[in-house]
C-alpha atoms as a PDB file:
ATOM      1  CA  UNK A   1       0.000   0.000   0.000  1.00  0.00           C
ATOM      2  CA  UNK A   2       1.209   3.589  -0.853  1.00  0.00           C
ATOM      3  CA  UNK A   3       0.774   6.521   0.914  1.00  0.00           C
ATOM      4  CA  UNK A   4       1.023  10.420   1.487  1.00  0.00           C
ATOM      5  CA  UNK A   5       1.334  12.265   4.603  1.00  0.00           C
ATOM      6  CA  UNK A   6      -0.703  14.994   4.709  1.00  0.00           C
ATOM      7  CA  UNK A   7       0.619  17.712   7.928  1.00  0.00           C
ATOM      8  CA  UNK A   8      -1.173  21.118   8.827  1.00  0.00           C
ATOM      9  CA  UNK A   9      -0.813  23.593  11.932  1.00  0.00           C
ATOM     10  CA  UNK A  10      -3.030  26.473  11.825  1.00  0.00           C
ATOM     11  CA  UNK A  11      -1.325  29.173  13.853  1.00  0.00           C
ATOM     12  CA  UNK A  12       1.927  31.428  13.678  1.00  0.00           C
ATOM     13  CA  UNK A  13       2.434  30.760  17.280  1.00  0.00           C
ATOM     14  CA  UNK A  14       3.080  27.095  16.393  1.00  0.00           C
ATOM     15  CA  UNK A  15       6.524  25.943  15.400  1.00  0.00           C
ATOM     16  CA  UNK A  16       8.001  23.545  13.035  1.00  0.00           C
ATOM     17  CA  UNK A  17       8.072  20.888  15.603  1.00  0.00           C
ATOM     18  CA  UNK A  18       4.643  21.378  14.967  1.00  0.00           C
ATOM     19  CA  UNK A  19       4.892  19.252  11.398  1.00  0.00           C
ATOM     20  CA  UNK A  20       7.968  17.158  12.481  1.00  0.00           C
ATOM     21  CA  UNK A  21       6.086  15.317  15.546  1.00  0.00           C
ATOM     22  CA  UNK A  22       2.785  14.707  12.678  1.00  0.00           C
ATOM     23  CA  UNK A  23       5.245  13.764  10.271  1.00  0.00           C
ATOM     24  CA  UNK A  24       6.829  11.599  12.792  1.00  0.00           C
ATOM     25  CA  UNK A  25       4.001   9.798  14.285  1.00  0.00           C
ATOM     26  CA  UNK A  26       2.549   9.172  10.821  1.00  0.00           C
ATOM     27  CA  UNK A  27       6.088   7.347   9.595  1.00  0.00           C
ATOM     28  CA  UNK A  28       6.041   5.278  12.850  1.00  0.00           C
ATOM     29  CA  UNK A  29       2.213   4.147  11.898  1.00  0.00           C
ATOM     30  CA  UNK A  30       3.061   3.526   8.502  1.00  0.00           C
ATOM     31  CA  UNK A  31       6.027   1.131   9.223  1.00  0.00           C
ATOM     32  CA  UNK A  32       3.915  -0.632  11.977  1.00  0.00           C
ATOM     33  CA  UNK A  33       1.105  -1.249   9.088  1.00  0.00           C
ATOM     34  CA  UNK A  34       3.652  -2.075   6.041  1.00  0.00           C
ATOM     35  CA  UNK A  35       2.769   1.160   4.292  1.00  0.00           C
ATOM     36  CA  UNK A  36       4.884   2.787   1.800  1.00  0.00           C
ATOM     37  CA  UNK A  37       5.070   6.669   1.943  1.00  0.00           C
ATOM     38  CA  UNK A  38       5.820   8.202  -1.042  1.00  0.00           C
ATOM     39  CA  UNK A  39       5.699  11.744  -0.104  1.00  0.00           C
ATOM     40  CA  UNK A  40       4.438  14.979   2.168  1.00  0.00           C
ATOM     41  CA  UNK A  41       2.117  17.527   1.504  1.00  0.00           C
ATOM     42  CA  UNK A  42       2.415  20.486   4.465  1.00  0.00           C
ATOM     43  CA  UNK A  43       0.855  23.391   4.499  1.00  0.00           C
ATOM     44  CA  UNK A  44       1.728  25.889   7.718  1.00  0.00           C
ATOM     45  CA  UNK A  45      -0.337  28.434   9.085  1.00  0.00           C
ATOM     46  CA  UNK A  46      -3.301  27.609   7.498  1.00  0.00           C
ATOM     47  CA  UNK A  47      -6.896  27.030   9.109  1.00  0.00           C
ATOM     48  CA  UNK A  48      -8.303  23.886   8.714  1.00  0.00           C
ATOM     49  CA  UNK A  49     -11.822  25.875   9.008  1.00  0.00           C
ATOM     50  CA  UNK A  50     -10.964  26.490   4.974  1.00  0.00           C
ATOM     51  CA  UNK A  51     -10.171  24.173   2.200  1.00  0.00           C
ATOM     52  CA  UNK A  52      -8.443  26.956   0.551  1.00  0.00           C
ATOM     53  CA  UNK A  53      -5.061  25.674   1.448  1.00  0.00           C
ATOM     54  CA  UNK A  54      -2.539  25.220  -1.333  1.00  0.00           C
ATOM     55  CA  UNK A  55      -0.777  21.650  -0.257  1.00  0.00           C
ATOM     56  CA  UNK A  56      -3.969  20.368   0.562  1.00  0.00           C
ATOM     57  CA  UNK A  57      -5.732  21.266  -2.706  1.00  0.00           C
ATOM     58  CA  UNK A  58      -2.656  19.853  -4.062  1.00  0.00           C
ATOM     59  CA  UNK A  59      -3.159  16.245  -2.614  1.00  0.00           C
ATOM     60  CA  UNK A  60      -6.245  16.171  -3.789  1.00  0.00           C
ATOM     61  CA  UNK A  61      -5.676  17.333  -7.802  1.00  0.00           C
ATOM     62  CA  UNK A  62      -2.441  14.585  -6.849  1.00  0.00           C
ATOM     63  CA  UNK A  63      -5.028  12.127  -6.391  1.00  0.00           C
ATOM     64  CA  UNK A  64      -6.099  11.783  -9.832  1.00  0.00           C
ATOM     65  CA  UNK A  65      -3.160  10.208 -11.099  1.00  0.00           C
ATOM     66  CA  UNK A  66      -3.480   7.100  -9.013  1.00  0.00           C
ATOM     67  CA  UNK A  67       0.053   6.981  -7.667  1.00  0.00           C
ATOM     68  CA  UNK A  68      -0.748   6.535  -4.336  1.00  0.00           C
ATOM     69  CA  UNK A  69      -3.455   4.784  -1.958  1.00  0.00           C
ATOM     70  CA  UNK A  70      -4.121   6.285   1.120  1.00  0.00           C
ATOM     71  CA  UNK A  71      -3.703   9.708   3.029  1.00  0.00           C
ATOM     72  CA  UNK A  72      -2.197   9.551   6.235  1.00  0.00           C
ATOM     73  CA  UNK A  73      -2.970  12.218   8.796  1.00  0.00           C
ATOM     74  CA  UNK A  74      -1.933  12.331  12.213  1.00  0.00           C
ATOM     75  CA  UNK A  75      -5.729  13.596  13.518  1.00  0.00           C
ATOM     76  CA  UNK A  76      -8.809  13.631  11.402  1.00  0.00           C
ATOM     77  CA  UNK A  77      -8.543  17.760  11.926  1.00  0.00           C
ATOM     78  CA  UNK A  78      -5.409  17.998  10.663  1.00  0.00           C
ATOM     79  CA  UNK A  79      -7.366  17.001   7.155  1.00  0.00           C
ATOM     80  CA  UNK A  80     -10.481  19.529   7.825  1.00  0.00           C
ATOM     81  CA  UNK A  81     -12.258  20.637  11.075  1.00  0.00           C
ATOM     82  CA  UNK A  82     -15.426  21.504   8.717  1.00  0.00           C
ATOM     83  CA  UNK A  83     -17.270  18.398   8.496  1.00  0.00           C
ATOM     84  CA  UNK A  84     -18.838  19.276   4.949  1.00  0.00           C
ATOM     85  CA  UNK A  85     -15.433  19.866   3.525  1.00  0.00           C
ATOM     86  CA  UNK A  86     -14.412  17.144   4.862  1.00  0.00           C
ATOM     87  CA  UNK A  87     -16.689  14.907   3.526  1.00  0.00           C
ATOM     88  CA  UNK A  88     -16.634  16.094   0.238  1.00  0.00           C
ATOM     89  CA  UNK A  89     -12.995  16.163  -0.303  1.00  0.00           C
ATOM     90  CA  UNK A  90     -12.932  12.355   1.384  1.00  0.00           C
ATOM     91  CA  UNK A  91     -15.495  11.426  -1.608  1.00  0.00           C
ATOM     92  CA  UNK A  92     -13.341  13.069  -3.830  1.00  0.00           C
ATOM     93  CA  UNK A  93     -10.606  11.072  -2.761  1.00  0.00           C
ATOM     94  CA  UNK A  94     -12.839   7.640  -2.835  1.00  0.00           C
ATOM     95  CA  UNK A  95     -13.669   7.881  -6.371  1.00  0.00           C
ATOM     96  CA  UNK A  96      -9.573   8.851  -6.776  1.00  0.00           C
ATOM     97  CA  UNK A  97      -9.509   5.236  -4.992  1.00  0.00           C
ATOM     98  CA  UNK A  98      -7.789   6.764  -1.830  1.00  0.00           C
ATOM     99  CA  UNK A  99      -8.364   6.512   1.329  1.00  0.00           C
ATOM    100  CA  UNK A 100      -7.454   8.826   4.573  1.00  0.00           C
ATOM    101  CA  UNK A 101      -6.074   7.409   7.425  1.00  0.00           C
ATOM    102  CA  UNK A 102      -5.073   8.695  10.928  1.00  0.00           C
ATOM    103  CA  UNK A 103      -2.395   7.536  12.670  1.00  0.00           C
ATOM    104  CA  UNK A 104      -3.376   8.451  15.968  1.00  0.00           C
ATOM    105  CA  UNK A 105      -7.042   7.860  15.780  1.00  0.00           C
ATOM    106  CA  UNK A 106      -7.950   3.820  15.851  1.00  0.00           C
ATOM    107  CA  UNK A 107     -11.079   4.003  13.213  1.00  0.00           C
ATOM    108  CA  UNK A 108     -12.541   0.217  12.275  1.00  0.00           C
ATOM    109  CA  UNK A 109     -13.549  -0.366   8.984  1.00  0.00           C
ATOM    110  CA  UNK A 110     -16.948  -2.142  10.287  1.00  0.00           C
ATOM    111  CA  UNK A 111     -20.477   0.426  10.774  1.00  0.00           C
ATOM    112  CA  UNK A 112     -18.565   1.523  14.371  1.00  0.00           C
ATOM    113  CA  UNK A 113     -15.905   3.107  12.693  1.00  0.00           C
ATOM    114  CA  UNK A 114     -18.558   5.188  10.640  1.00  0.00           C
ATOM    115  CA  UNK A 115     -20.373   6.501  14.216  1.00  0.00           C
ATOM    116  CA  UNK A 116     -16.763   7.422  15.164  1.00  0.00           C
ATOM    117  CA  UNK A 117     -15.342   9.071  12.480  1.00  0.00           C
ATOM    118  CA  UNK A 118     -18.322  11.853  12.567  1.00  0.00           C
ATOM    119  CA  UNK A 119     -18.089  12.210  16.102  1.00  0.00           C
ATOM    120  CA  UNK A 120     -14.294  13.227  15.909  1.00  0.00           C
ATOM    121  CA  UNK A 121     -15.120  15.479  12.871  1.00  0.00           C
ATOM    122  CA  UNK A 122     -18.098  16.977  14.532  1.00  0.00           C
ATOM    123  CA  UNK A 123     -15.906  17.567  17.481  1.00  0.00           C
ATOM    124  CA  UNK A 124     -12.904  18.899  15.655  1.00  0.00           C
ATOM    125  CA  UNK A 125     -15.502  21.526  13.994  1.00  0.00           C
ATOM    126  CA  UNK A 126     -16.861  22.227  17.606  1.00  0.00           C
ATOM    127  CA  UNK A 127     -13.798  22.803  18.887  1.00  0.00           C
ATOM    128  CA  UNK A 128     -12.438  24.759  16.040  1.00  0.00           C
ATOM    129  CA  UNK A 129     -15.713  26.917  16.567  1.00  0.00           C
ATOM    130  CA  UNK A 130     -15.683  27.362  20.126  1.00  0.00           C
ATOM    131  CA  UNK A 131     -11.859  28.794  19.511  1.00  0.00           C
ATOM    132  CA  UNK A 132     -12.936  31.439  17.639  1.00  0.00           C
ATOM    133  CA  UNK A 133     -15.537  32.563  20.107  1.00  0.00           C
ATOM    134  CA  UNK A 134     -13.065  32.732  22.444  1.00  0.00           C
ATOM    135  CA  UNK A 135     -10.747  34.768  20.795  1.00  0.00           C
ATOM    136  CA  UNK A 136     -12.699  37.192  19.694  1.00  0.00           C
ATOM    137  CA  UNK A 137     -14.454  37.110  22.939  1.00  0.00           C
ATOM    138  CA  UNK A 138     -10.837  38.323  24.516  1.00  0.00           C
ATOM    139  CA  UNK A 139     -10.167  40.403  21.642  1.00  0.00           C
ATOM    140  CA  UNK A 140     -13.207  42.700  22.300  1.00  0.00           C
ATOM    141  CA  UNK A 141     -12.382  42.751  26.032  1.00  0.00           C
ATOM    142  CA  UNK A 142      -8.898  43.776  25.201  1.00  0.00           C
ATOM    143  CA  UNK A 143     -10.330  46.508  23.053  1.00  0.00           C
ATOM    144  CA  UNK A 144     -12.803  48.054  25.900  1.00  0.00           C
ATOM    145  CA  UNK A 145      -9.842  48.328  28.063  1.00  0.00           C
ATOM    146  CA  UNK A 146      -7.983  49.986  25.391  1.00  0.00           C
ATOM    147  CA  UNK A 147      -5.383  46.847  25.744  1.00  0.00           C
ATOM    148  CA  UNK A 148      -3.757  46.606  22.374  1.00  0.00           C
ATOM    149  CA  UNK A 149      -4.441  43.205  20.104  1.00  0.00           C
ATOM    150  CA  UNK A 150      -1.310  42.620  18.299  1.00  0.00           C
ATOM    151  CA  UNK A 151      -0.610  43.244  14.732  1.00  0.00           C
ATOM    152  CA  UNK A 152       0.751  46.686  14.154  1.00  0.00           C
ATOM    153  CA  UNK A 153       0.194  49.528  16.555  1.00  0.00           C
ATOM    154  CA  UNK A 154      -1.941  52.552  15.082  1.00  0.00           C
ATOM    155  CA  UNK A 155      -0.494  55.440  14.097  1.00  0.00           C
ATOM    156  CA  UNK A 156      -0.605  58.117  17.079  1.00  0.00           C
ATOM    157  CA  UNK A 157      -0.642  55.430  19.889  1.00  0.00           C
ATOM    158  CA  UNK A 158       2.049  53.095  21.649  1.00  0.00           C
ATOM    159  CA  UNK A 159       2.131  50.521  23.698  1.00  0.00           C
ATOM    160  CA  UNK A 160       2.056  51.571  27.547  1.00  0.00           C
ATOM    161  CA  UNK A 161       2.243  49.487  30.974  1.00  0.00           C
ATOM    162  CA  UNK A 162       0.071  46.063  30.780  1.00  0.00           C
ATOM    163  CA  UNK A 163      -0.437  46.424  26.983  1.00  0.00           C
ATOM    164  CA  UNK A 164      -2.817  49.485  27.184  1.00  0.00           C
ATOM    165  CA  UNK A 165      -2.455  51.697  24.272  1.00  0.00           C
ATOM    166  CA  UNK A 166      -1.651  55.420  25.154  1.00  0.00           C
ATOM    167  CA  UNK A 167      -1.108  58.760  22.729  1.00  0.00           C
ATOM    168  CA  UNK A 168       2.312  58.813  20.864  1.00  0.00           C
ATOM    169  CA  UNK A 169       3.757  62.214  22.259  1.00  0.00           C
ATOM    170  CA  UNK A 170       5.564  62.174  18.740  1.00  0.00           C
ATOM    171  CA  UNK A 171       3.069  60.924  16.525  1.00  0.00           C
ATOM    172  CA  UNK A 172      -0.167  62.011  17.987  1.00  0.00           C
ATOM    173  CA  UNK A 173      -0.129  65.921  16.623  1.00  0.00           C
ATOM    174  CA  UNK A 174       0.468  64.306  13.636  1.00  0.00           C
ATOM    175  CA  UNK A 175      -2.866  62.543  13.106  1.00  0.00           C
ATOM    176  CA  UNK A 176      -4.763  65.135  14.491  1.00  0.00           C
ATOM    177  CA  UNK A 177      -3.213  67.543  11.353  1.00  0.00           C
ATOM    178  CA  UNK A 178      -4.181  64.570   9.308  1.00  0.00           C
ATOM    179  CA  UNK A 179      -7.949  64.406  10.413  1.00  0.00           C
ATOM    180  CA  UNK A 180      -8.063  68.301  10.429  1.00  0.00           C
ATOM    181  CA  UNK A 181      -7.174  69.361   6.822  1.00  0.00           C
ATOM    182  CA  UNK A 182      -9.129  66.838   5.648  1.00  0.00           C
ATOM    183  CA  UNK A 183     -12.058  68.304   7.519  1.00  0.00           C
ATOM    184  CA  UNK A 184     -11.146  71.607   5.977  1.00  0.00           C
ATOM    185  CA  UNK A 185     -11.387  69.910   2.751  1.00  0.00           C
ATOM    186  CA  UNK A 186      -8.319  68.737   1.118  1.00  0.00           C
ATOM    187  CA  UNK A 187      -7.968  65.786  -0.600  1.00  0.00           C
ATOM    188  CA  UNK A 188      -6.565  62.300   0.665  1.00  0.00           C
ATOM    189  CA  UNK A 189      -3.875  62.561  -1.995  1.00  0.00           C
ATOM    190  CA  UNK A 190      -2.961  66.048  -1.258  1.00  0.00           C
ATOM    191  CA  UNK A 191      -2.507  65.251   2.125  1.00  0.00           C
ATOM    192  CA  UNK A 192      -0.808  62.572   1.675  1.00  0.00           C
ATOM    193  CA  UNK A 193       1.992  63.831  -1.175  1.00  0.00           C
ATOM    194  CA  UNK A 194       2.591  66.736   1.066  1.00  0.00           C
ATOM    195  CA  UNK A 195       3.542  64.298   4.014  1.00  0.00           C
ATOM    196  CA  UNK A 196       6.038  62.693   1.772  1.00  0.00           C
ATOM    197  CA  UNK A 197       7.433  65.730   1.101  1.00  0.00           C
ATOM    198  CA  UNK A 198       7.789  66.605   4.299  1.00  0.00           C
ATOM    199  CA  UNK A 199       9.651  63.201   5.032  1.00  0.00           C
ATOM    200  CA  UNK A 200       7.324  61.705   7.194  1.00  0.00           C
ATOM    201  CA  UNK A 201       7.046  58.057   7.626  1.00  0.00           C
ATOM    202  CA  UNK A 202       5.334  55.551  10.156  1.00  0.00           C
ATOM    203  CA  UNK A 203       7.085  52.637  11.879  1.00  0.00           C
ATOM    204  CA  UNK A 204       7.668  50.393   9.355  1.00  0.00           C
ATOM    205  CA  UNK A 205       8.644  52.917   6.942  1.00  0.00           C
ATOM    206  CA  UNK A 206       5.370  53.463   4.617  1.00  0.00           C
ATOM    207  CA  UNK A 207       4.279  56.302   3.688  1.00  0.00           C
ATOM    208  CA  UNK A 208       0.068  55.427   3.637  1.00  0.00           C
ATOM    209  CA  UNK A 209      -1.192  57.350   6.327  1.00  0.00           C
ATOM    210  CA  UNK A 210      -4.196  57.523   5.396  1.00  0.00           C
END
């Protein structure tokens, strides 16, 4: 039997050791069942929420060509944590005459293994669902305390004490210029050619302020 590993972690915050312990675990389970992996197919920082990932869509156009049997995943939600995705790309793959397999997961053949399978999918999805609610539960707390999210910090602001954004000393006349000549009607690009002019730059060294 001949297989692919297929390896995903969704988050920037994750590491490479990430994919090396799935990739791993998966080479372990395929020696222990005589199965022959022919390649890998990771894609990093990438939501399993989406089928939109370019390795995975890969695998499955792969598929066609009949070179190999079975996908090997180390968790059912490393293929998908959206059950509908998932079982369309899984019928896909049965007409392609592959099959996906996870290493970690023991999944019978028999009717059982058909309760269990969308159980752990429905869970994944749950899971993946409940996540999100969390985060942006936090984020919007963070934001009513004025508590600053990540990403870049707005122009005008840094970060203070405890993560709580407070005025830029340096910066903050500078958007307040911005916001009045536009009231007093000139244009965005007006504004903004004369603040290249001028010099001025933000953080990173772009010039769109606005």
């Amino acid at each position: 039997m001949k297989a692919v590993i297929y390896a995903r972690y969704s988050s920037d915050n994750q590491r490479e050791e990430s994919i090396e312990g799935q990739v791993r675990e998966c080479l372990e389970y395929a020696k222990r069942n005589d199965i022959t992996v022919l390649c890998n197919y990771i894609d990093r920082a990438m939501s399993a929420r989406t089928a939109d990932r370019s390795e995975f869509q890969r695998m499955i156009r792969d598929s066609e060509k009949h070179l190999f049997d079975v996908v090997l995943v180390w968790k059912l939600d490393r293929f998908s944590r959206d059950r509908y995705d998932s079982a369309y790309y899984k019928h896909i793959l049965k007409k392609n005459g592959v099959k996906v397999l996870s290493a970690k997961e023991n999944i019978s053949d028999g009717p059982e293994g058909i309760i269990l399978e969308s159980m752990l999918e429905g869970y994944a999805e749950y899971y993946s669902a409940e996540l999100s609610q969390k985060i942006h539960r936090g984020q919007k707390e963070n934001a009513l305390k004025c508590r600053n999210n990540g990403g870049n910090t707005p122009l005008g602001y840094m970060v203070g004490p405890e993560g709580v954004l407070v005025l830029d000393p340096m910066t903050a006349p500078l958007v307040t210029e911005i916001f009045t000549r536009y009231d007093e009607g000139e244009t965005i690009s007006e504004i903004t050619n004369s603040l290249k002019e001028r010099g001025l730059k933000t953080k990173k060294g772009w010039y769109p302020f606005l």
